[in-house]
N, C-alpha and C. Protein backbone atom coordinates (compact mmCIF):
# COMPACT_ATOMS: atom_id res chain seq x y z
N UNK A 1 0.84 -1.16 0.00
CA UNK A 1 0.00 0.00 0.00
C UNK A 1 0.90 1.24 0.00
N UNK A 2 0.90 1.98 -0.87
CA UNK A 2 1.23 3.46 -1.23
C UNK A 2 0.82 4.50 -0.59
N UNK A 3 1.06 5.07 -0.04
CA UNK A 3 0.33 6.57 0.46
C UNK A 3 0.97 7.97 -0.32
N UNK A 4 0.88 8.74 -0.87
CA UNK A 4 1.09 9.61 -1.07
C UNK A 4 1.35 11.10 -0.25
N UNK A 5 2.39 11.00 -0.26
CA UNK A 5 2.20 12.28 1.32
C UNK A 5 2.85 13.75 0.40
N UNK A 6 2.50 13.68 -1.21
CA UNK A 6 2.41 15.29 -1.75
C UNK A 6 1.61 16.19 -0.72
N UNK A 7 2.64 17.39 -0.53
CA UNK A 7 1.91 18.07 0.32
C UNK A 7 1.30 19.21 -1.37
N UNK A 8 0.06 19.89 -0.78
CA UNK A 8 -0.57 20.96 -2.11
C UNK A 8 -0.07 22.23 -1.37
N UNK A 9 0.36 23.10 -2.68
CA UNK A 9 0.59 24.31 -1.89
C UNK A 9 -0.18 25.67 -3.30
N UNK A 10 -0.04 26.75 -3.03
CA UNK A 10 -1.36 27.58 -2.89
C UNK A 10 -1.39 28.77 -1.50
N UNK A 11 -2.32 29.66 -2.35
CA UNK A 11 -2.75 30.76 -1.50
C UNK A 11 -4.30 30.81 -1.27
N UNK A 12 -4.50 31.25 0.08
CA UNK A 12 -6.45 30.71 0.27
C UNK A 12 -6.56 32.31 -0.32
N UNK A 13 -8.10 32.09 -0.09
CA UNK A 13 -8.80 33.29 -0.79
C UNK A 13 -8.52 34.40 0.31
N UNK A 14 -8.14 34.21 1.53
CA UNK A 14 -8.14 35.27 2.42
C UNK A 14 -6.81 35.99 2.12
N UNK A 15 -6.03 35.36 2.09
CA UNK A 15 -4.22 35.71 1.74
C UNK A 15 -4.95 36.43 0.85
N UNK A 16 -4.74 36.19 -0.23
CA UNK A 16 -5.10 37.01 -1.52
C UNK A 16 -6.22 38.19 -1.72
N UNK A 17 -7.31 38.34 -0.42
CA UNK A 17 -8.06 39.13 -0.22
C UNK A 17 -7.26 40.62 0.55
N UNK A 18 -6.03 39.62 1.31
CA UNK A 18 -5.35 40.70 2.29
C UNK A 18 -4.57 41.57 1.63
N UNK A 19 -3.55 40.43 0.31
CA UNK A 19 -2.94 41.70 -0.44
C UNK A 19 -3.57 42.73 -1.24
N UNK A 20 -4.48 42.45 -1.92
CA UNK A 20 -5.55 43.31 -2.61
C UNK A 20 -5.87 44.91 -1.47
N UNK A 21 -6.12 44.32 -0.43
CA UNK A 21 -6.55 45.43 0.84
C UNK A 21 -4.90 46.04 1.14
N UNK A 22 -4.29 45.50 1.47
CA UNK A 22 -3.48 46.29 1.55
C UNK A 22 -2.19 46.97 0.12
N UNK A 23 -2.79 46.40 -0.68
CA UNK A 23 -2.00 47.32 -2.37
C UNK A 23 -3.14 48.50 -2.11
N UNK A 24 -4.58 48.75 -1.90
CA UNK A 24 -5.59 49.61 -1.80
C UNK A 24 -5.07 50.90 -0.84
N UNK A 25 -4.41 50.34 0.37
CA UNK A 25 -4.27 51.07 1.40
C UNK A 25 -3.01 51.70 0.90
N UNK A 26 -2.28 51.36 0.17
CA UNK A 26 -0.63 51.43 -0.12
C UNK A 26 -1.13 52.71 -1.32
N UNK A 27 -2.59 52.50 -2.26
CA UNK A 27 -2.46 53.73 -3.33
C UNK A 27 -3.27 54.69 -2.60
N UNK A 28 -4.09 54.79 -1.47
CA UNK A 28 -4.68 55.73 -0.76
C UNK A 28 -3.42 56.66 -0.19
N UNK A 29 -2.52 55.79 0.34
CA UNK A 29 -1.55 56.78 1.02
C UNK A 29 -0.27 57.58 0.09
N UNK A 30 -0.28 56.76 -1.04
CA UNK A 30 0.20 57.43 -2.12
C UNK A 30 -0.36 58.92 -2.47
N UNK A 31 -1.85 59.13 -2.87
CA UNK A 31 -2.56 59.90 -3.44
C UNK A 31 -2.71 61.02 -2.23
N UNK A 32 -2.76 60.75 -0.73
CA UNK A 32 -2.98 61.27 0.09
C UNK A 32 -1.81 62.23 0.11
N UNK A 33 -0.56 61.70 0.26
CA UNK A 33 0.46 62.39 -0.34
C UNK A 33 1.19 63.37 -1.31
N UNK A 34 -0.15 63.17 -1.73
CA UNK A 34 1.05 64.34 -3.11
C UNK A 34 0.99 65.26 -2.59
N UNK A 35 1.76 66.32 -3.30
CA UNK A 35 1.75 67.55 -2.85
C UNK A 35 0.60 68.42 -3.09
N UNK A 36 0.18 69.01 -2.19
CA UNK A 36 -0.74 70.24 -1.64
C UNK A 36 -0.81 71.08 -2.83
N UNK A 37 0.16 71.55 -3.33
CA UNK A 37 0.07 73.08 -3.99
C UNK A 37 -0.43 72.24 -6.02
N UNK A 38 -0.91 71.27 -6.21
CA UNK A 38 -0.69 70.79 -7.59
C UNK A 38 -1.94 71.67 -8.05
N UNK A 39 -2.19 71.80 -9.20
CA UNK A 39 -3.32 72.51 -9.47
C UNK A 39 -4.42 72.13 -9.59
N UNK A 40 -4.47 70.69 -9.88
CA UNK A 40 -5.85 69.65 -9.61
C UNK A 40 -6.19 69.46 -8.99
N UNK A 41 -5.55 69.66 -7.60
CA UNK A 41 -6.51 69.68 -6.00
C UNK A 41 -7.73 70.72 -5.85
N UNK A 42 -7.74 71.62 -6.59
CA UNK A 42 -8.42 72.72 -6.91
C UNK A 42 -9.73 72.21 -7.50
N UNK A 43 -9.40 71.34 -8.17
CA UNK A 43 -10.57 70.61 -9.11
C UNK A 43 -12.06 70.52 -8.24
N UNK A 44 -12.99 70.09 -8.71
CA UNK A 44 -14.09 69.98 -7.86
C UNK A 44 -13.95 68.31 -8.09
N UNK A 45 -14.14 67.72 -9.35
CA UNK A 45 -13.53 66.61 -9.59
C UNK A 45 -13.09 65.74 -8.79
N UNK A 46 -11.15 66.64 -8.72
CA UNK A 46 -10.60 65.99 -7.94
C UNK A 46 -11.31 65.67 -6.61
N UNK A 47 -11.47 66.65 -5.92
CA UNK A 47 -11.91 66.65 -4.54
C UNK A 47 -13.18 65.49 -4.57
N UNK A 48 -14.25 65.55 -5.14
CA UNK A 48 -14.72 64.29 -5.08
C UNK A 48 -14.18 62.59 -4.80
N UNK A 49 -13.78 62.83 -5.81
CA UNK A 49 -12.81 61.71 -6.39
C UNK A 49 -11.90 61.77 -4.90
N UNK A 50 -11.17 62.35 -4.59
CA UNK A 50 -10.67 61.98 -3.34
C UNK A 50 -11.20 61.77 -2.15
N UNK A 51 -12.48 62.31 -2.11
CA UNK A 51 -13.67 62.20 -1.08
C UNK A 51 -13.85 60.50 -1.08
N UNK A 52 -14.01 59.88 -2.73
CA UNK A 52 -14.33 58.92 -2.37
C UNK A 52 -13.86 58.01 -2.25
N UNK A 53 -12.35 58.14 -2.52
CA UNK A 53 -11.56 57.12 -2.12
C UNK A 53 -10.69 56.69 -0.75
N UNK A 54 -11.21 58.10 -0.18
CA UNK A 54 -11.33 58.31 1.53
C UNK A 54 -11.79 57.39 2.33
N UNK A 55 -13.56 57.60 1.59
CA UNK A 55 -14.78 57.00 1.93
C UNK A 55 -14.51 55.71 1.98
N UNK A 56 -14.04 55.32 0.96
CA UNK A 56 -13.54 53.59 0.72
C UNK A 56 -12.59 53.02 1.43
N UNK A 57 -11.32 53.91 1.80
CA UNK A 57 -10.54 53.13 2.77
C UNK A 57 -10.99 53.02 4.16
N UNK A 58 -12.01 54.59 4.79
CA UNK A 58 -12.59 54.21 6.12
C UNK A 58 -13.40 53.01 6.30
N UNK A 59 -14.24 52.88 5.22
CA UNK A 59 -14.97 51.59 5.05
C UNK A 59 -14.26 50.13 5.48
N UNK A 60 -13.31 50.35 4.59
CA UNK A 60 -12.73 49.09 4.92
C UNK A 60 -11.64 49.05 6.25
N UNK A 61 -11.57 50.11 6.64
CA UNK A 61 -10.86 50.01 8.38
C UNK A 61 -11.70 49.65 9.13
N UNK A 62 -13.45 50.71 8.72
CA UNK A 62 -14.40 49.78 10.04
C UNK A 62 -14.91 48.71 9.61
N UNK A 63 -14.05 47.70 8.76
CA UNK A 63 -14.44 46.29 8.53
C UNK A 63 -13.77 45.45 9.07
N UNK A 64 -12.06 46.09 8.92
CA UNK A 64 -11.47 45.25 9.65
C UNK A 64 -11.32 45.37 10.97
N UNK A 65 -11.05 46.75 11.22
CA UNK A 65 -11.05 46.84 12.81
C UNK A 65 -12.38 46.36 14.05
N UNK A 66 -13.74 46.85 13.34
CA UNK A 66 -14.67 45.80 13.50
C UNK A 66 -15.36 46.84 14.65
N UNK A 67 -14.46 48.61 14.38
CA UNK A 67 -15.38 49.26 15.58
C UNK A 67 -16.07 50.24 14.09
N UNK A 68 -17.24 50.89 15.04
CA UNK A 68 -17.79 51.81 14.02
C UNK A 68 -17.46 53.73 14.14
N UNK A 69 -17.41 54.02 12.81
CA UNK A 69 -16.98 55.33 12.38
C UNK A 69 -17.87 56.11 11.82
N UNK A 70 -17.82 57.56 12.41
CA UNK A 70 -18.63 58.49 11.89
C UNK A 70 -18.45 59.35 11.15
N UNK A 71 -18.73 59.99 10.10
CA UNK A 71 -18.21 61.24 9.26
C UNK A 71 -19.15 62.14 9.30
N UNK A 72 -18.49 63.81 9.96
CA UNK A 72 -18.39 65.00 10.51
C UNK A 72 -18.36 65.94 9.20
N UNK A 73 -19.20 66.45 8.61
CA UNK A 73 -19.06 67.39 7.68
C UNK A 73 -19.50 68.53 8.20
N UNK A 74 -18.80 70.04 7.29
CA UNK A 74 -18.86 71.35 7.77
C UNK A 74 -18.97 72.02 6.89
N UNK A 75 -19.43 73.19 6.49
CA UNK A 75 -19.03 73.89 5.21
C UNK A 75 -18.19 73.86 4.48
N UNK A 76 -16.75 73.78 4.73
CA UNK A 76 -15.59 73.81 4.33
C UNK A 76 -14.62 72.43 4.99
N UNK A 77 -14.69 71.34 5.34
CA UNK A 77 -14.17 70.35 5.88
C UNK A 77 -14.91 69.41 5.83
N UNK A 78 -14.58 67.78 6.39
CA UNK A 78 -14.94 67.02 6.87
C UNK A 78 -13.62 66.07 7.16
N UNK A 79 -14.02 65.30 8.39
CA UNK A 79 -13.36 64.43 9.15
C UNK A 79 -13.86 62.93 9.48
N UNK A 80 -13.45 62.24 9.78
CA UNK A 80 -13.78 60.90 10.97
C UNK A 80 -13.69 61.05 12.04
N UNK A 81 -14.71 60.57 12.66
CA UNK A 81 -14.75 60.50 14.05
C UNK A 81 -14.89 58.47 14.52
N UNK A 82 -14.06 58.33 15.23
CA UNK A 82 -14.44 56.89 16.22
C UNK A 82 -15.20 57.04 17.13
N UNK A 83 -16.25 56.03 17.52
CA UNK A 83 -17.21 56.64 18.99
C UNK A 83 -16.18 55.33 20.15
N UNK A 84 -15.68 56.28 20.98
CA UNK A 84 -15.57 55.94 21.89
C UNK A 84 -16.05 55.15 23.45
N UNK A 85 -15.91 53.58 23.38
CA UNK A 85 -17.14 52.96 24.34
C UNK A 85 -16.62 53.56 25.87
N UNK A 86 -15.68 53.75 26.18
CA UNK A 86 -14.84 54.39 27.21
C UNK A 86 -15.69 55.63 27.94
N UNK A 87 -15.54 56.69 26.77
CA UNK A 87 -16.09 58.05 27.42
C UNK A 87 -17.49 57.88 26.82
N UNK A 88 -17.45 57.30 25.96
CA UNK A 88 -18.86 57.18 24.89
C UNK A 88 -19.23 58.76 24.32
N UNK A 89 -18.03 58.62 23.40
CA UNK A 89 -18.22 60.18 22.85
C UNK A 89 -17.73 59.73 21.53
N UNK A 90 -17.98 60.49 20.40
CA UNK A 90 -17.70 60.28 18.88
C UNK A 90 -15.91 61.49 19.16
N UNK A 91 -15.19 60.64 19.37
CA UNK A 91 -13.47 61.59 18.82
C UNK A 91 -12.41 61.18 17.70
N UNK A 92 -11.96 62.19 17.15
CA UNK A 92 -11.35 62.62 16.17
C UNK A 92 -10.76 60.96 15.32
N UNK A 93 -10.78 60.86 14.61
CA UNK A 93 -9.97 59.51 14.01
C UNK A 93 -8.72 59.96 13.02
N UNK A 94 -8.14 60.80 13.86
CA UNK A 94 -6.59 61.28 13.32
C UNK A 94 -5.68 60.46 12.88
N UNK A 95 -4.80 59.54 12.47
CA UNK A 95 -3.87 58.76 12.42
C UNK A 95 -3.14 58.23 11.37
N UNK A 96 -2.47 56.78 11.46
CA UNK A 96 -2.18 56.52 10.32
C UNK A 96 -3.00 56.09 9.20
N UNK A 97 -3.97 55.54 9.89
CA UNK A 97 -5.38 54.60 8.90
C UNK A 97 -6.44 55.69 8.15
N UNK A 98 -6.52 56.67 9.44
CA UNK A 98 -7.31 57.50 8.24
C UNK A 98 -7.20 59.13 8.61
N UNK A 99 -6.94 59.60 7.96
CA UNK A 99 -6.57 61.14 7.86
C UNK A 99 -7.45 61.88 8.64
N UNK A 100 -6.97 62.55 9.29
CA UNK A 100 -7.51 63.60 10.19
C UNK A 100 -8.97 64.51 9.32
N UNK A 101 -8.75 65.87 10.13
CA UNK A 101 -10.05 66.70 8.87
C UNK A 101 -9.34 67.11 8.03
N UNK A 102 -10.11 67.12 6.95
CA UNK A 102 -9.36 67.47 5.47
C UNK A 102 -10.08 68.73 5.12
N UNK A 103 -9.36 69.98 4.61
CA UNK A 103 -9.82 70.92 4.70
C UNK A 103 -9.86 71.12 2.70
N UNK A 104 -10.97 71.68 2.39
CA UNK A 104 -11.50 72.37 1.16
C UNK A 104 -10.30 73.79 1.27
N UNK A 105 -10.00 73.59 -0.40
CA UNK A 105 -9.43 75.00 -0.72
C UNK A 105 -10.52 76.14 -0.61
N UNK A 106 -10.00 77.34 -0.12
CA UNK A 106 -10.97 78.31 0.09
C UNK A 106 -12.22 78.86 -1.12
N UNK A 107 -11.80 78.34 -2.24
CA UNK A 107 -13.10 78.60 -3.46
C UNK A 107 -14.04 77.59 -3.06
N UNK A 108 -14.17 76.25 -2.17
CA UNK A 108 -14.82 75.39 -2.46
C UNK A 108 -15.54 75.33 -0.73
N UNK A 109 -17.26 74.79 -1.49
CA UNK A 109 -17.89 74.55 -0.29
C UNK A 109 -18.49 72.83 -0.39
N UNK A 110 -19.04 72.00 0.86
CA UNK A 110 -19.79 70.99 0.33
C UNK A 110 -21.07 71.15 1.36
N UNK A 111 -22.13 70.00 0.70
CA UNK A 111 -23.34 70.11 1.15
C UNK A 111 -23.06 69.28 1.55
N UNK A 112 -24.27 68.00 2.54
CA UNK A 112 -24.34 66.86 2.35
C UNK A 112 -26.12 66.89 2.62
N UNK A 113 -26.73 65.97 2.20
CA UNK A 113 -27.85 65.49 2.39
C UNK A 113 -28.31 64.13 2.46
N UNK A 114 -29.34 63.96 3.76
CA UNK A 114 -29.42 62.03 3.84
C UNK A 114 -30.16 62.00 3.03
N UNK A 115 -29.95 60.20 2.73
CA UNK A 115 -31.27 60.13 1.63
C UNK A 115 -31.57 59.19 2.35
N UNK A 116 -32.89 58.03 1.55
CA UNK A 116 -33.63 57.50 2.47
C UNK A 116 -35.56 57.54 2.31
N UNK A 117 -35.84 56.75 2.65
CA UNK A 117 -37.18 57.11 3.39
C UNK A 117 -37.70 58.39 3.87
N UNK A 118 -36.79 57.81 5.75
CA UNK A 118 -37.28 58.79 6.42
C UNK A 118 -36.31 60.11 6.27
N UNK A 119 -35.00 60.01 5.90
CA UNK A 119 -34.21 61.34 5.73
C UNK A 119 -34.90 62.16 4.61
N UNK A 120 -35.79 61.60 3.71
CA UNK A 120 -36.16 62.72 2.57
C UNK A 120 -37.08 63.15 3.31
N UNK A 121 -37.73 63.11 4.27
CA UNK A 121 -38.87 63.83 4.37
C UNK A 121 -38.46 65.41 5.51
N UNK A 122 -36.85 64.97 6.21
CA UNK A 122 -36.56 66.02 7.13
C UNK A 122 -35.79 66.82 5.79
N UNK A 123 -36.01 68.12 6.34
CA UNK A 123 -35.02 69.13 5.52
C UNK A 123 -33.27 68.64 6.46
N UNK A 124 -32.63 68.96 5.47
CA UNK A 124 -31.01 68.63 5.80
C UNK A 124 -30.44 69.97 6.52
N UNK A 125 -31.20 70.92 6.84
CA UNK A 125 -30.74 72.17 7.45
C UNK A 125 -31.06 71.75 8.61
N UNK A 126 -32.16 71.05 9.08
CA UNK A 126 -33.14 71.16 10.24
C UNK A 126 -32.60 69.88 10.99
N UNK A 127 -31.66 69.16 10.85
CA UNK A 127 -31.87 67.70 11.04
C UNK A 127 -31.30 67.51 12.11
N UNK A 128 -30.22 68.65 12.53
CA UNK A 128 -29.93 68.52 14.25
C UNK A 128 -31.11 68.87 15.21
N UNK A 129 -32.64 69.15 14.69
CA UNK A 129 -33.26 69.15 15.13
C UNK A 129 -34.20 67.41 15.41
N UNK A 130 -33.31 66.91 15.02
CA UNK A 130 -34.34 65.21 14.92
C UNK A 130 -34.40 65.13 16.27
N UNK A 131 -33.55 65.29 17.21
CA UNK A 131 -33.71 64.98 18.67
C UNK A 131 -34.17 66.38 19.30
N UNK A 132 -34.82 66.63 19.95
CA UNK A 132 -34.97 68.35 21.03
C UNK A 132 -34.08 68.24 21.93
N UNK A 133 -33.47 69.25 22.21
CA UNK A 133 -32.40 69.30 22.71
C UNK A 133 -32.51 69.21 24.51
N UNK A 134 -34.18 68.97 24.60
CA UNK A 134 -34.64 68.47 26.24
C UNK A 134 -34.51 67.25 26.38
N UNK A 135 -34.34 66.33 25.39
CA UNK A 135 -34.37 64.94 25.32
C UNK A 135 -33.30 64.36 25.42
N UNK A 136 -32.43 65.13 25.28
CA UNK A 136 -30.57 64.67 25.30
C UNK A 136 -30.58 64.59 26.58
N UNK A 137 -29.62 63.39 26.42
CA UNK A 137 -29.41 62.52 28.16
C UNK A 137 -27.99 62.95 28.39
N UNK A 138 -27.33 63.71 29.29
CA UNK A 138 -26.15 63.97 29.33
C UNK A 138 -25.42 62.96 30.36
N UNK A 139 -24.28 62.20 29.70
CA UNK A 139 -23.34 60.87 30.14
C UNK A 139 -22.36 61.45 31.05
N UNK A 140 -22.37 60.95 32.03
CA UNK A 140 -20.97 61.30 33.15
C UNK A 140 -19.68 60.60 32.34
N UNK A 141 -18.62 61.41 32.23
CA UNK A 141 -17.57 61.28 31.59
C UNK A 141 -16.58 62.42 31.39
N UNK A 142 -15.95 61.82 31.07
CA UNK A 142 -14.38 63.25 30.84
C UNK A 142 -14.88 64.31 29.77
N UNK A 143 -15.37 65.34 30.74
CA UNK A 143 -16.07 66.71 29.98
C UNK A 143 -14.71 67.43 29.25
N UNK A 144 -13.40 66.80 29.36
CA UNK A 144 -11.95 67.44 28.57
C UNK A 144 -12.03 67.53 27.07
N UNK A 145 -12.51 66.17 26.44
CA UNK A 145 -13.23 65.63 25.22
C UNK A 145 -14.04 66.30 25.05
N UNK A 146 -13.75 67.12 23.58
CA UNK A 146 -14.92 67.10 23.24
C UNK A 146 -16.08 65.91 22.06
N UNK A 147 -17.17 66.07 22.27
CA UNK A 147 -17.98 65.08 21.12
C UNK A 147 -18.33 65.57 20.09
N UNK A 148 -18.09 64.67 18.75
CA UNK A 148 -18.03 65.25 17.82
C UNK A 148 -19.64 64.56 17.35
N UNK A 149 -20.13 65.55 16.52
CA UNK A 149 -21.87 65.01 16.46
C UNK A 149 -21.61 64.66 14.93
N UNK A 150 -20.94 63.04 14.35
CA UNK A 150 -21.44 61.85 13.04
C UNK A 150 -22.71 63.07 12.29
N UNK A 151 -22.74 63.22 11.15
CA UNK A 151 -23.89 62.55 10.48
C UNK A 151 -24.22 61.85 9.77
N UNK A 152 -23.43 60.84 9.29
CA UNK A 152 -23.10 59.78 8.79
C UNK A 152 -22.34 59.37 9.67
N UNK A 153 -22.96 57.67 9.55
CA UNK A 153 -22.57 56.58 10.06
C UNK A 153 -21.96 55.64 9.04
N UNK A 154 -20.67 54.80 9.66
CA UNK A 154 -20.46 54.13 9.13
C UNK A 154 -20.16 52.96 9.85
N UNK A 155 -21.02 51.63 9.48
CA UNK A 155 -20.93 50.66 10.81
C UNK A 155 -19.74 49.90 10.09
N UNK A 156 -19.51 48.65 11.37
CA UNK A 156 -18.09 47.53 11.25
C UNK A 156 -18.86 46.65 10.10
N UNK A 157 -20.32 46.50 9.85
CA UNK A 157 -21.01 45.16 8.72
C UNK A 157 -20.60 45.50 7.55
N UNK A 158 -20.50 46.96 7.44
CA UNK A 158 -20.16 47.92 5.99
C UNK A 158 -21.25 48.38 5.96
N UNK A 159 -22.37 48.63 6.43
CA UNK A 159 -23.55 49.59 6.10
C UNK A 159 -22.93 51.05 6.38
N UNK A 160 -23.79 51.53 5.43
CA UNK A 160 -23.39 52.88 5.92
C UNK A 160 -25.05 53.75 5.50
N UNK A 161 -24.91 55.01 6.11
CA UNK A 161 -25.69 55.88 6.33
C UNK A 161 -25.93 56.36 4.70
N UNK A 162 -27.01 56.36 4.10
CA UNK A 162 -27.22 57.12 2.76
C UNK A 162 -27.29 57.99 2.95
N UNK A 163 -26.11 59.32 1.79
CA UNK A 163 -26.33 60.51 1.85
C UNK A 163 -26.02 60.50 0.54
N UNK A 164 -26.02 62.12 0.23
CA UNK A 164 -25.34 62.54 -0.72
C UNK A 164 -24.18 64.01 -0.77
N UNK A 165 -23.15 63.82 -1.65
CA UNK A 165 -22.65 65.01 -1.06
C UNK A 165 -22.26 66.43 -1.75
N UNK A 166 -22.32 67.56 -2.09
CA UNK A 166 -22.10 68.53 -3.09
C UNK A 166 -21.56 69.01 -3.20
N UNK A 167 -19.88 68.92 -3.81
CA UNK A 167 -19.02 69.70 -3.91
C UNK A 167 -19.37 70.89 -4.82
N UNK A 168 -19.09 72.18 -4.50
CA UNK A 168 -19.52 73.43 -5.04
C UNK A 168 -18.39 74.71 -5.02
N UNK A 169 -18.58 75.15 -6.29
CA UNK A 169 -17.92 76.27 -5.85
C UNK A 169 -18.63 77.06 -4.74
N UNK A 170 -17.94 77.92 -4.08
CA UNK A 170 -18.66 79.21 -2.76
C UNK A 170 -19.19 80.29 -4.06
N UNK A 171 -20.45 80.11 -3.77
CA UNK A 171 -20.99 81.38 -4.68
C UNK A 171 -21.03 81.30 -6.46
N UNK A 172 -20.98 80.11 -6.62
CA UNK A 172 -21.13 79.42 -8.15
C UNK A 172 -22.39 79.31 -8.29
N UNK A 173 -23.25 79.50 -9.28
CA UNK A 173 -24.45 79.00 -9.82
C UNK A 173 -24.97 78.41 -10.68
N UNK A 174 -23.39 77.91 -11.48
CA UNK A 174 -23.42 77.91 -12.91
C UNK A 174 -23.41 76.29 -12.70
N UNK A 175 -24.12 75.07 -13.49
CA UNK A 175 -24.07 73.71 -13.05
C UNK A 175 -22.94 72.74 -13.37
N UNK A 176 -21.63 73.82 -13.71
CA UNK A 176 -20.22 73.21 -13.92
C UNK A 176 -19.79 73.32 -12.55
N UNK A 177 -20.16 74.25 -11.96
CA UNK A 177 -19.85 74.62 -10.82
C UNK A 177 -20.41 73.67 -9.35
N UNK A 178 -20.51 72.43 -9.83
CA UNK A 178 -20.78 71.64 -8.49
C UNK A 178 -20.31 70.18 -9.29
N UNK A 179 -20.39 69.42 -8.26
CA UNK A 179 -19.88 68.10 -8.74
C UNK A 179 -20.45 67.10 -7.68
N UNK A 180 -21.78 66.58 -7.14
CA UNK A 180 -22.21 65.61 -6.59
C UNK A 180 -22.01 63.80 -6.26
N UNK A 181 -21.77 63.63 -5.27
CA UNK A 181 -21.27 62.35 -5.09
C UNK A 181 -22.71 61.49 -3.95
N UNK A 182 -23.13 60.56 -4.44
CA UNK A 182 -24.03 59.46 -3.66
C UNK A 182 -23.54 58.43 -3.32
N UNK A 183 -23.88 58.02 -2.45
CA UNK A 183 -23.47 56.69 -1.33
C UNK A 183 -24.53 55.93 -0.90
N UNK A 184 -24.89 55.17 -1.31
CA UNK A 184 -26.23 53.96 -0.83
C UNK A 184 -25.54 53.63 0.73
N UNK A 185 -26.67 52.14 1.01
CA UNK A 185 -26.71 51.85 2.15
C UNK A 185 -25.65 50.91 2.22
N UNK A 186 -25.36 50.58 1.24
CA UNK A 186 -24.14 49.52 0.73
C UNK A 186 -22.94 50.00 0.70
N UNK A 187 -22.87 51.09 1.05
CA UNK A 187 -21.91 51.72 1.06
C UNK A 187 -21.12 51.96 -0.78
N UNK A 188 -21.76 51.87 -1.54
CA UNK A 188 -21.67 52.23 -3.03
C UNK A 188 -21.47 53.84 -3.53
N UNK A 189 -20.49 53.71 -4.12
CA UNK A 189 -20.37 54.81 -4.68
C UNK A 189 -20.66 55.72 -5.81
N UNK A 190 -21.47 56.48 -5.99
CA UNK A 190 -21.89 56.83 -7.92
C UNK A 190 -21.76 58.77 -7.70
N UNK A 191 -21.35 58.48 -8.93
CA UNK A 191 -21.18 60.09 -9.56
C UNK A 191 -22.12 60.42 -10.35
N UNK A 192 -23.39 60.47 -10.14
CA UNK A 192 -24.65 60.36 -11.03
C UNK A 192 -24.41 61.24 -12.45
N UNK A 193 -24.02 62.64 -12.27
CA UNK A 193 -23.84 63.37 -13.77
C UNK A 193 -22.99 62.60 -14.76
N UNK A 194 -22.06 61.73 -13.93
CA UNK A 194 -21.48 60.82 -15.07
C UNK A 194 -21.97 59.64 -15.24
N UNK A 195 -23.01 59.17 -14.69
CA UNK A 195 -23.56 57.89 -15.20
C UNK A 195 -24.54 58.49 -15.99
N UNK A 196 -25.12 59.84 -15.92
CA UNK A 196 -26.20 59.97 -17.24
C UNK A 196 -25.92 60.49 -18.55
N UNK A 197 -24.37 60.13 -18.86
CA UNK A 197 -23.96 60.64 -19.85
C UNK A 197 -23.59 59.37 -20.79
């Protein structure tokens, strides 16, 4: 009787899932990098386009890391926030994995708006009004921190919060002058003016 003791050799699907994720993480930090002063950062374009390849690497940090992340938009910025189970406060997600707040060149503003069901029916101006501000339960904890208030969520399953977002010139009216980005619940990405072309 013969036995054969060939061992098989091979890479599983996870190996090969890991390098893929991390060649991803390797061209995020590339692009994150360039230099500041190029003239395409200016772009509305660009800035999308880098919005969403932001969007995509936080995604896949709160997949692997397996905690959930919020994104903080402002007129002129947006950031990540981690919620903290500790103080139980949403703070800054500065680091190596994902870039601090990223600030808009001064010509440029963004919107964001949820979509949804129930988000279409609130106006997106009004929506820090979803809770009254008598109803907020205030948590004993390190008042040093401050909390940063998500409006978008992004959970560890990969769901994420549907919005949409509007890069604009400040004071443009003209419809070259904006460049819109959507995000399903799937966390999917579309540039709608270019899919209807």
């Amino acid at each position: 009787m013969l036995i054969n003791h060939r061992r098989q050799s091979g890479f599983t699907l996870l190996e090969i899932m890991l390098v893929f994720l991390l060649i991803g993480m390797v061209s995020v930090a590339v692009v994150m990098t360039l230099p500041g002063n190029l003239a395409s950062n200016r772009s509305l374009d660009w800035q999308a386009k880098r919005f969403s390849t932001v969007l995509q690497f936080a995604q896949d940090e709160a997949l692997i890391s397996g905690r959930e992340l919020g994104l903080v938009f402002d007129k002129y910025n947006y950031q990540f926030a981690w919620y903290d189970y500790e103080t139980r406060k949403w703070l800054p997600a500065a680091g190596e994995q994902i870039a601090g707040k990223i600030e808009l060149p001064e010509s440029m503003r963004i919107e964001h708006q949820l979509l949804g069901s129930v988000w279409d029916e609130l106006d997106s101006n009004k929506q820090d009004d979803f809770i009254n501000a008598e109803d907020r339960v205030e948590i004993d904890g390190d008042d040093d921190l401050p909390s940063l208030d998500p409006q978008v969520y992004i959970m560890a399953s990969g769901e994420v919060t549907p919005f949409s977002l509007l890069f604009s010139i400040d004071g443009g009216d003209r419809e070259e002058d904006a460049v819109k980005v959507s995000v399903d619940m799937s966390g999917a990405i579309t540039f709608p003016e270019l899919t209807e072309e």
